[in-house]
N, C-alpha and C. Protein backbone atom coordinates (compact mmCIF):
# COMPACT_ATOMS: atom_id res chain seq x y z
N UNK A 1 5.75 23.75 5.30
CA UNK A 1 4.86 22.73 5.85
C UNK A 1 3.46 23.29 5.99
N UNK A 2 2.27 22.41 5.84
CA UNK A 2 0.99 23.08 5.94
C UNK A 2 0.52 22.01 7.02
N UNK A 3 -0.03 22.56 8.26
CA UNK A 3 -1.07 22.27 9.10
C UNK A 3 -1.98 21.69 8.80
N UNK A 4 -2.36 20.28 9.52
CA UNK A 4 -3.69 20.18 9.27
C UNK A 4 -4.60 19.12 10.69
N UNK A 5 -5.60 18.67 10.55
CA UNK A 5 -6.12 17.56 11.92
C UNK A 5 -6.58 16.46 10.88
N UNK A 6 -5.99 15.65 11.92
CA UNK A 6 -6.37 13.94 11.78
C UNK A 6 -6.56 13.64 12.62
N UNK A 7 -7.77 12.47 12.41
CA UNK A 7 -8.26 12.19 13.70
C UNK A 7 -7.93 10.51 13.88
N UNK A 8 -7.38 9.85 14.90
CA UNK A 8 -6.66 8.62 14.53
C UNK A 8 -7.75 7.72 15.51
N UNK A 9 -7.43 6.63 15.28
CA UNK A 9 -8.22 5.54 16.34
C UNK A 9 -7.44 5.76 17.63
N UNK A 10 -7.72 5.89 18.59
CA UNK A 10 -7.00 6.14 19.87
C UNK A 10 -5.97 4.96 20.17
N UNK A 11 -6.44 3.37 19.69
CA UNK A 11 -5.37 2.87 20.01
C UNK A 11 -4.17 2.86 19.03
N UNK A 12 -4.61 3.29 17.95
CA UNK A 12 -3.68 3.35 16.77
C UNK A 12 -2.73 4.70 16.72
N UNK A 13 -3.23 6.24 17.54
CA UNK A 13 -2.68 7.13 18.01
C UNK A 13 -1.16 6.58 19.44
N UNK A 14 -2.27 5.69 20.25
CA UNK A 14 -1.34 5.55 20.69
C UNK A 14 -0.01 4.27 20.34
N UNK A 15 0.02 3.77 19.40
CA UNK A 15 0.93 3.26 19.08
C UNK A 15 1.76 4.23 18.74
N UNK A 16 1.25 5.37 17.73
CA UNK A 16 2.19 6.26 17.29
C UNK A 16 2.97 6.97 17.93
N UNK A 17 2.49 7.48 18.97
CA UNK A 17 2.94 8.12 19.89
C UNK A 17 4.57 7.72 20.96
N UNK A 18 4.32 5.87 20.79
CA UNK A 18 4.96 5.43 21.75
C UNK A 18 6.15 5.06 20.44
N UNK A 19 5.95 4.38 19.12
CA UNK A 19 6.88 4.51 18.14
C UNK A 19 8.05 5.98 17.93
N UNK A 20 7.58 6.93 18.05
CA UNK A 20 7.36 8.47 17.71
C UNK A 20 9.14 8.68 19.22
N UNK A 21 8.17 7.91 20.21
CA UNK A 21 9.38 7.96 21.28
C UNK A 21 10.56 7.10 21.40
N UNK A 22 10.08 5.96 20.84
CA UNK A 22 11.13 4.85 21.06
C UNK A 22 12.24 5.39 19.80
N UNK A 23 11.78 5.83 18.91
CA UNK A 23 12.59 6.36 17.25
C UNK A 23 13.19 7.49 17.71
N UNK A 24 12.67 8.37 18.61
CA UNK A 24 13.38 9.54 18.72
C UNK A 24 12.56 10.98 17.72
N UNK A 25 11.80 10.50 16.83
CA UNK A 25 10.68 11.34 15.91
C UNK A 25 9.07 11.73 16.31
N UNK A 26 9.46 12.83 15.70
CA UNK A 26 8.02 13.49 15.44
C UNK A 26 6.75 12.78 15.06
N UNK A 27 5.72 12.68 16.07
CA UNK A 27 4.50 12.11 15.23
C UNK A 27 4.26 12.35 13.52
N UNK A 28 4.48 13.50 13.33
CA UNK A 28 4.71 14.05 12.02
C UNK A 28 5.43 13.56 11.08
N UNK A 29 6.56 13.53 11.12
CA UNK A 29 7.74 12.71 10.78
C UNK A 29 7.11 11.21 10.36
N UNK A 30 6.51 10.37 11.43
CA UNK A 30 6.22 9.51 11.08
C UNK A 30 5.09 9.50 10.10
N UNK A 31 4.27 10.14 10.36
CA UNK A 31 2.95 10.60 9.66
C UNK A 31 3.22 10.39 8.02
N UNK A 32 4.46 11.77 7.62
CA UNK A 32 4.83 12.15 6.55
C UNK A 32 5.31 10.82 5.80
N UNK A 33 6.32 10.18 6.35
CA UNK A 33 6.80 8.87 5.98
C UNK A 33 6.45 7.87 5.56
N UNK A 34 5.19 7.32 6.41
CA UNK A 34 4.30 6.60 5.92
C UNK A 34 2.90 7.44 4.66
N UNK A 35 2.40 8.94 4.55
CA UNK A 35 2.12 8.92 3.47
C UNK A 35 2.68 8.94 2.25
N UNK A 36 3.82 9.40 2.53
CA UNK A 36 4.85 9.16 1.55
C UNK A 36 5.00 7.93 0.83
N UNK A 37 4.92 6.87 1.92
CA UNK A 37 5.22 5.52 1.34
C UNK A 37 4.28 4.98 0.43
N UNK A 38 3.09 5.19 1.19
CA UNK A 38 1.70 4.97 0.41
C UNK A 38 1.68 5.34 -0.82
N UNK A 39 2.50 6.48 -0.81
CA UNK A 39 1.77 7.32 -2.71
C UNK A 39 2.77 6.62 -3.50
N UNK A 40 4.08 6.80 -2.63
CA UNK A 40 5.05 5.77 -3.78
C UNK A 40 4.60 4.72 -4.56
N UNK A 41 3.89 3.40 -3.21
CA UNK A 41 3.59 2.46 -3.95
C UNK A 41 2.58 2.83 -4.58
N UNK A 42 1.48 3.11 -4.64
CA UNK A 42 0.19 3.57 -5.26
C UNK A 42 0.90 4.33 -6.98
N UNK A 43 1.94 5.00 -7.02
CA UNK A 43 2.44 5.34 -8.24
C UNK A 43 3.56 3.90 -9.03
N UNK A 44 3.81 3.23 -8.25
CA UNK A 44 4.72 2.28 -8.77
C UNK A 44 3.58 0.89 -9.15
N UNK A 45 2.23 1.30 -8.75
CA UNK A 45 1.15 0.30 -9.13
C UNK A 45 0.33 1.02 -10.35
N UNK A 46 0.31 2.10 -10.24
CA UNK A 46 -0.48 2.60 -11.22
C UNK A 46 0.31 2.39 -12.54
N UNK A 47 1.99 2.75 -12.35
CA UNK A 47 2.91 2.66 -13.72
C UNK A 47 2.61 1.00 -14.41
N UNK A 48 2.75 0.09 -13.27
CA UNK A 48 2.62 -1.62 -13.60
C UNK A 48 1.62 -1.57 -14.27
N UNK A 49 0.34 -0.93 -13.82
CA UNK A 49 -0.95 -1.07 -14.68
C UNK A 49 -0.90 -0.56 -15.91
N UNK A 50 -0.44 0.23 -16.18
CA UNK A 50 -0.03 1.40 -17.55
C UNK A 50 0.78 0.10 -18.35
N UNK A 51 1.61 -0.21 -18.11
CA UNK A 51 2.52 -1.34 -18.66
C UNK A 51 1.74 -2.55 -19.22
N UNK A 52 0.99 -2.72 -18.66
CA UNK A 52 0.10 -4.53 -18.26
C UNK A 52 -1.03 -4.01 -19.47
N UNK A 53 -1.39 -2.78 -19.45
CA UNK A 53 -2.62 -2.48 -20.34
C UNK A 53 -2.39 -3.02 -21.55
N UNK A 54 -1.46 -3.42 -22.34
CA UNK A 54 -1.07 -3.59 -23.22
C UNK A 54 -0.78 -4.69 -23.51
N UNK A 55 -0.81 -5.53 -22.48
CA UNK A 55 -0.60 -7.37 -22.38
C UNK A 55 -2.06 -7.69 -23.17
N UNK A 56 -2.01 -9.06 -23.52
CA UNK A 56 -3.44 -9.76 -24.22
C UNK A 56 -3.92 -9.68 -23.04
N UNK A 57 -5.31 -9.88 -22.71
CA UNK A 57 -6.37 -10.35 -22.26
C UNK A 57 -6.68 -12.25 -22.52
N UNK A 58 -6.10 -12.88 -20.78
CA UNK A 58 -6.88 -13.95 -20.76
C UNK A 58 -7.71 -14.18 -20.23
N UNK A 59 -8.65 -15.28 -20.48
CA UNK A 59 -10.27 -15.06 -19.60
C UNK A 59 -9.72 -15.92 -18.16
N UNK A 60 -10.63 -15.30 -17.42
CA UNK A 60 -10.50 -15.95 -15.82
C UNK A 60 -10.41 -17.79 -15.94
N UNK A 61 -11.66 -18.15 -16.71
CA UNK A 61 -12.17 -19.68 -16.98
C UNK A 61 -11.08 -19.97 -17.52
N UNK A 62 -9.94 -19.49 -18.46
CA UNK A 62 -8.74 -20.45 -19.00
C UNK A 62 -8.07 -20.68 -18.18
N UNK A 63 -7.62 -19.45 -17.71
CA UNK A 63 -6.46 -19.70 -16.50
C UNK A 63 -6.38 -20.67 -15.11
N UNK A 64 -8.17 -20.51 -14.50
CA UNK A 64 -7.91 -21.60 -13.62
C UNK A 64 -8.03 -22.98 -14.41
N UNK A 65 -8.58 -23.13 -15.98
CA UNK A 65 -8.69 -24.87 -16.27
C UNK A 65 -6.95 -24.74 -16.43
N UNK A 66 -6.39 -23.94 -17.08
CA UNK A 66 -4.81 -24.20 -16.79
C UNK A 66 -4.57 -24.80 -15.81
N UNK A 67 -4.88 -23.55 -14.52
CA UNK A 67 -4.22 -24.45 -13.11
C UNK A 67 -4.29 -25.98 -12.86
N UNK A 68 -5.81 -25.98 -13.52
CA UNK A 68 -6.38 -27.08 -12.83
C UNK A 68 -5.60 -28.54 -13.67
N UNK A 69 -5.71 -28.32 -14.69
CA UNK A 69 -5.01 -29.15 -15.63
C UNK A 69 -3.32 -29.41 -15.49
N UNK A 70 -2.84 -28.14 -14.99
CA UNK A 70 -1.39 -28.79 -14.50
C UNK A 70 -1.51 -28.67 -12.72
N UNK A 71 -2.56 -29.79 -12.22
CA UNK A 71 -2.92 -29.92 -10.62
C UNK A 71 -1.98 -28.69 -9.99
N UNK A 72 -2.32 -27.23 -10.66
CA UNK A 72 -2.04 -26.60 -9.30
C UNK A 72 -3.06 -25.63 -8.22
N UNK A 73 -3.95 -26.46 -8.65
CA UNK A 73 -4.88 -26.04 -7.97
C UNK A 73 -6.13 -27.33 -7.94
């Protein structure tokens, strides 16, 4: 594990703090968990984009006269 400081919004610290107790976990623990979660999705968005790069290109102006033309919008 490597050490480090974060500095949190005090009321947002103290949510953590009181989560941290009600769970039975480490501020840390939680810390880790949620950056964890973050990078996951952030890698499971970046792969979608990798994928999508390769779709055609439609222009913005078709898609909403689409909408607009089948009233969904």
């Amino acid at each position: 594990m490597t050490r480090t400081t974060v500095y949190f919004e005090p009321r947002l610290y103290r949510a953590l703090k009181v989560k941290a107790a009600t769970t039975d976990r480490r501020v840390s623990e939680l810390v880790n968990e949620a950056v964890r979660l973050t990078l996951r999705e952030d890698a499971i968005d970046l792969e979608a984009a990798r994928r999508r790069a390769r779709e055609p290109r439609i222009p913005f102006e078709r898609v909403l006269a689409d909408l607009k033309r089948n009233r969904l919008l």
